[in-house]
Protein backbone atom coordinates (compact mmCIF):
# COMPACT_ATOMS: atom_id res chain seq x y z
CA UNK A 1 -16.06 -4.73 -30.48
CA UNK A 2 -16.18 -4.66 -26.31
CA UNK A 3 -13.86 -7.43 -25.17
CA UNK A 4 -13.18 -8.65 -21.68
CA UNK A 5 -10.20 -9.65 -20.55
CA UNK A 6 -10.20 -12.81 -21.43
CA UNK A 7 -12.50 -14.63 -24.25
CA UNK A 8 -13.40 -18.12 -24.77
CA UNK A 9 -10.34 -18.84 -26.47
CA UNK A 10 -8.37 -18.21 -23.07
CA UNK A 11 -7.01 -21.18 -21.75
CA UNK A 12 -8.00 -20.42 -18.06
CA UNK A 13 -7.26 -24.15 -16.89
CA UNK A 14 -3.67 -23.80 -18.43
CA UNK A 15 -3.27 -20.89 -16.46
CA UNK A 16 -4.63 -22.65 -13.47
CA UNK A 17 -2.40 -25.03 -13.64
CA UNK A 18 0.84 -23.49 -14.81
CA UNK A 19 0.11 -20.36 -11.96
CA UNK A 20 -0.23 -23.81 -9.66
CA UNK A 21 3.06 -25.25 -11.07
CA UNK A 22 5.28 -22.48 -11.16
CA UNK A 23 3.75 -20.71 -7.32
CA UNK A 24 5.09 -24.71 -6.09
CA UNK A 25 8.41 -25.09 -7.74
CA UNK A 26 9.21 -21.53 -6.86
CA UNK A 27 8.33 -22.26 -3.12
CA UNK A 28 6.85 -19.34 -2.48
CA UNK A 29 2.79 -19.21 -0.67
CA UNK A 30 0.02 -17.72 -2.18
CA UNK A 31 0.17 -14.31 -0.07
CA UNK A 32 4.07 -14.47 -1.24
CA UNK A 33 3.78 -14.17 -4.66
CA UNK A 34 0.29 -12.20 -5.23
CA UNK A 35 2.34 -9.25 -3.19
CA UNK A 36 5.10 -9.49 -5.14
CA UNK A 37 3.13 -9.33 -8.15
CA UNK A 38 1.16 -6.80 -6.62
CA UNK A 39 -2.22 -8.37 -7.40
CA UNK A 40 -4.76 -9.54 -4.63
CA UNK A 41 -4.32 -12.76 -3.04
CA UNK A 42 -7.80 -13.51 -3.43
CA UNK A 43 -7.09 -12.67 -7.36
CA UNK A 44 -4.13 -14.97 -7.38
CA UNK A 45 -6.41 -17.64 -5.75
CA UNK A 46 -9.05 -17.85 -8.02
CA UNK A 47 -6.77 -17.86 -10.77
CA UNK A 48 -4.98 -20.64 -9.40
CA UNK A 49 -8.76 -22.31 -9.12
CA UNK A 50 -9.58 -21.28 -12.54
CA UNK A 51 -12.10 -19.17 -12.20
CA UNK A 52 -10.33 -15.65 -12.17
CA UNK A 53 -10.59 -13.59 -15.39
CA UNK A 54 -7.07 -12.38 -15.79
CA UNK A 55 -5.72 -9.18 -18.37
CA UNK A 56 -2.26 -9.51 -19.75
CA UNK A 57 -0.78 -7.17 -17.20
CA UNK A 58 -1.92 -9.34 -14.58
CA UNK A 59 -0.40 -12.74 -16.38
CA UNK A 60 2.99 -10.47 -17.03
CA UNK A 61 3.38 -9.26 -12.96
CA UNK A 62 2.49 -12.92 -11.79
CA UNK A 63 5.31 -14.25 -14.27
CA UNK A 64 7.66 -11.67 -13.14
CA UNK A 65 7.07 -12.60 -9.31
CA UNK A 66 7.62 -16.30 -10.20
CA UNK A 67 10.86 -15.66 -12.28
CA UNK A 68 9.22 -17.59 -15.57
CA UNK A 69 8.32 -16.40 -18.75
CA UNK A 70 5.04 -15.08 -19.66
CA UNK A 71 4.06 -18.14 -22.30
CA UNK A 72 5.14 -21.00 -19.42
CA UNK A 73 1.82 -19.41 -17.97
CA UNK A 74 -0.53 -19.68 -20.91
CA UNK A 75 0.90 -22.34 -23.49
CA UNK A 76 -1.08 -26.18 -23.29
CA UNK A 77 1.46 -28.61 -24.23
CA UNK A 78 1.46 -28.83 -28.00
CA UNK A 79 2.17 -31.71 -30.77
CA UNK A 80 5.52 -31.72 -32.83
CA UNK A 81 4.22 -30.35 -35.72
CA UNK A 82 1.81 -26.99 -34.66
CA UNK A 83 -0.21 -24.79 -36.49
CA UNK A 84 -2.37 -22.08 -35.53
CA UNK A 85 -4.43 -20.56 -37.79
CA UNK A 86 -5.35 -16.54 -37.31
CA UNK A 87 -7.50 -16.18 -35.18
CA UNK A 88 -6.97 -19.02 -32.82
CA UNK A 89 -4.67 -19.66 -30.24
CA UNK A 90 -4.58 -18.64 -26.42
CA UNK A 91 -5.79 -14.73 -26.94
CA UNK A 92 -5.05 -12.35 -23.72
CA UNK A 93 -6.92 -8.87 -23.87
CA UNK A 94 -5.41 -5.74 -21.66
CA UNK A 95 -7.65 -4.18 -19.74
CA UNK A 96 -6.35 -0.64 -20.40
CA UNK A 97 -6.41 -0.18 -24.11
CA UNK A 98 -7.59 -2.40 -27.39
CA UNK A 99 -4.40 -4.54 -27.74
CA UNK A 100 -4.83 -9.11 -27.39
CA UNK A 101 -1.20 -10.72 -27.33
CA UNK A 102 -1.54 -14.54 -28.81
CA UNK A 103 1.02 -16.69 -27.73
CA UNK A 104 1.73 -18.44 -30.94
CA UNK A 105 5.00 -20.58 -29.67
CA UNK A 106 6.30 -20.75 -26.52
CA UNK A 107 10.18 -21.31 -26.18
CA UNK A 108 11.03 -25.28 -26.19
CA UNK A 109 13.18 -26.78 -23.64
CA UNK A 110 16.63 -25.12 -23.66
CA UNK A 111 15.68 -22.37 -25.56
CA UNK A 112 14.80 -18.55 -24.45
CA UNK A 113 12.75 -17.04 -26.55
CA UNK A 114 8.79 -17.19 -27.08
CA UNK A 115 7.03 -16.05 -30.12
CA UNK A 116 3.21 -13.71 -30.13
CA UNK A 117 0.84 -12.02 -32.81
CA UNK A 118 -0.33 -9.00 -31.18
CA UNK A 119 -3.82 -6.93 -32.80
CA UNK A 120 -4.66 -3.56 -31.37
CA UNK A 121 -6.60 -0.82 -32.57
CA UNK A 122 -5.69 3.04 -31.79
CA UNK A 123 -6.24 4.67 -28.36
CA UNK A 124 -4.18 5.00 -25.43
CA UNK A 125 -1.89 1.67 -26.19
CA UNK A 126 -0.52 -1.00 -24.09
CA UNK A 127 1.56 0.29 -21.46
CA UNK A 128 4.03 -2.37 -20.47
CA UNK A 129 5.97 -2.78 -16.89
CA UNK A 130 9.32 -3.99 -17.65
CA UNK A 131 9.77 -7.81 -17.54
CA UNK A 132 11.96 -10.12 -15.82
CA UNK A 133 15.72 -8.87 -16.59
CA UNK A 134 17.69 -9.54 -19.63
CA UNK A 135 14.47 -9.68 -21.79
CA UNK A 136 14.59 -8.01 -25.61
CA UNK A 137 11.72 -7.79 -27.50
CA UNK A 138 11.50 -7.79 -30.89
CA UNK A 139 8.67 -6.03 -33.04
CA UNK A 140 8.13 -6.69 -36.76
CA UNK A 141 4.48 -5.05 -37.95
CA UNK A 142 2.42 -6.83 -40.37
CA UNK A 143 -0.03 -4.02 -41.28
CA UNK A 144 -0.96 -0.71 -39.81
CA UNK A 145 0.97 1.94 -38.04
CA UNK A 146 2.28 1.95 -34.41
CA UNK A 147 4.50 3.43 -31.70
CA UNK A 148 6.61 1.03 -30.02
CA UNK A 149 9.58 0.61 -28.25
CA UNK A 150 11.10 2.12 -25.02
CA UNK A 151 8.30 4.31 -23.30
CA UNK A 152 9.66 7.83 -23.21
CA UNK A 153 11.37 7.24 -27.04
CA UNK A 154 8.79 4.53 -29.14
CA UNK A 155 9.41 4.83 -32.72
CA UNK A 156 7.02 4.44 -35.18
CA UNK A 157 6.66 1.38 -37.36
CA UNK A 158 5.00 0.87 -40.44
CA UNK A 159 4.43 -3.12 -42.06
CA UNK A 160 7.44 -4.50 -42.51
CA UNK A 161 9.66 -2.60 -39.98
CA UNK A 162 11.27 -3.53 -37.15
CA UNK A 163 12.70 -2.90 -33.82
CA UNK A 164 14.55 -4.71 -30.96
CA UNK A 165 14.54 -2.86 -27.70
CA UNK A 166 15.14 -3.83 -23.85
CA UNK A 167 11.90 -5.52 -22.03
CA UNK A 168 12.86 -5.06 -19.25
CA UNK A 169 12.30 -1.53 -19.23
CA UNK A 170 9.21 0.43 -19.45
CA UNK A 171 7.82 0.31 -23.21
CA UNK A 172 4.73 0.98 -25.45
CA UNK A 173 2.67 -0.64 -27.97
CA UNK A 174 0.04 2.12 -29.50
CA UNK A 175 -2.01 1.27 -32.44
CA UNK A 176 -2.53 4.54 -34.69
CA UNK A 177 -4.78 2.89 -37.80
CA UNK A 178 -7.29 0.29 -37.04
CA UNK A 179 -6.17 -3.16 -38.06
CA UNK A 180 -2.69 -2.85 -36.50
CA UNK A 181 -1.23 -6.66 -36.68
CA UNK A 182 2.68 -7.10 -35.57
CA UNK A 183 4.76 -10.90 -34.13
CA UNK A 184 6.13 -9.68 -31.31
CA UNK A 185 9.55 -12.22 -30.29
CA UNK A 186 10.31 -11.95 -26.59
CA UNK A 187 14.04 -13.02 -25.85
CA UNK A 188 15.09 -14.47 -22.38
CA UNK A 189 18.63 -13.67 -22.69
């Protein structure tokens, strides 16, 4: 199945506004925080207008710059009781490799953590900058086989395992069978 970065199921006006949000508290200008993400400020721009087509890697540098997490970018406010049925939810496609991340709960006010189902099929696997510091990710994997974990020592998981390692430094999620499912649990410590 070809996939673009983003599907329909992207919340694109969420992202708008939360890149909007976040670039304003933060106090930074446009040009400030598309270099420090490293992204274009023209890219930055027409994401902040709604119209850019952003990839996970993008989302995860421009949350970095702005010292938030990843899901204060992508999560629409939500009603006490939530439930998202597979399949739904705000799906983010890398460009590099067959891998979505679906932010499935965001951390609530005073709390550090935020929760995603990730899908991704084998091939070269979702090469992943570390994050802001302090972060831990936690892997369990619902079906299929995978590497995952730090970059130069992933360890592979099979349904049911799972793994904590540091996200804040360079790490890997490859797919090696089709139908590779895992909830992925980012902690802001």
């Amino acid at each position: 199945m070809e996939r673009t970065p983003m599907d329909s199921k992207a919340p694109l006006d969420v992202i708008a506004s939360s890149l909007r949000r976040h670039r304003a508290r933060s106090g930074l200008s446009l040009t400030e925080v598309a270099k420090r993400a490293g992204v274009a400020k023209s890219t930055l721009s027409q994401l902040e207008s709604g119209t850019g087509n952003p990839s996970v890697e993008t989302l995860w540098a421009l949350a970095v710059a702005l010292d938030t997490p990843f899901a204060a970018l992508v999560d629409p406010p939500r009603p006490k009781v939530q439930v998202i049925r597979a399949g739904d939810g705000p799906a983010i496609y890398s460009e590099w490799s067959d891998y979505s991340a679906t932010l499935v709960a965001s951390c609530p006010p005073n709390a550090r953590r935020d929760i995603y189902r990730i899908v991704a099929s084998p091939g070269p696997g979702r090469k992943a900058d570390p994050h802001m510091p302090g972060v831990v990710e936690h892997v369990i994997l619902g079906s299929g086989r995978a590497l995952v974990g730090p970059s130069d020592d992933p360890v592979e998981l099979r349904p049911g395992d799972y793994i904590a390692y540091p996200g804040d430094q360079a790490h890997v999620f490859q797919a090696l069978e089709d139908n590779t499912a895992a909830t992925l649990v980012s902690e802001h410590i």
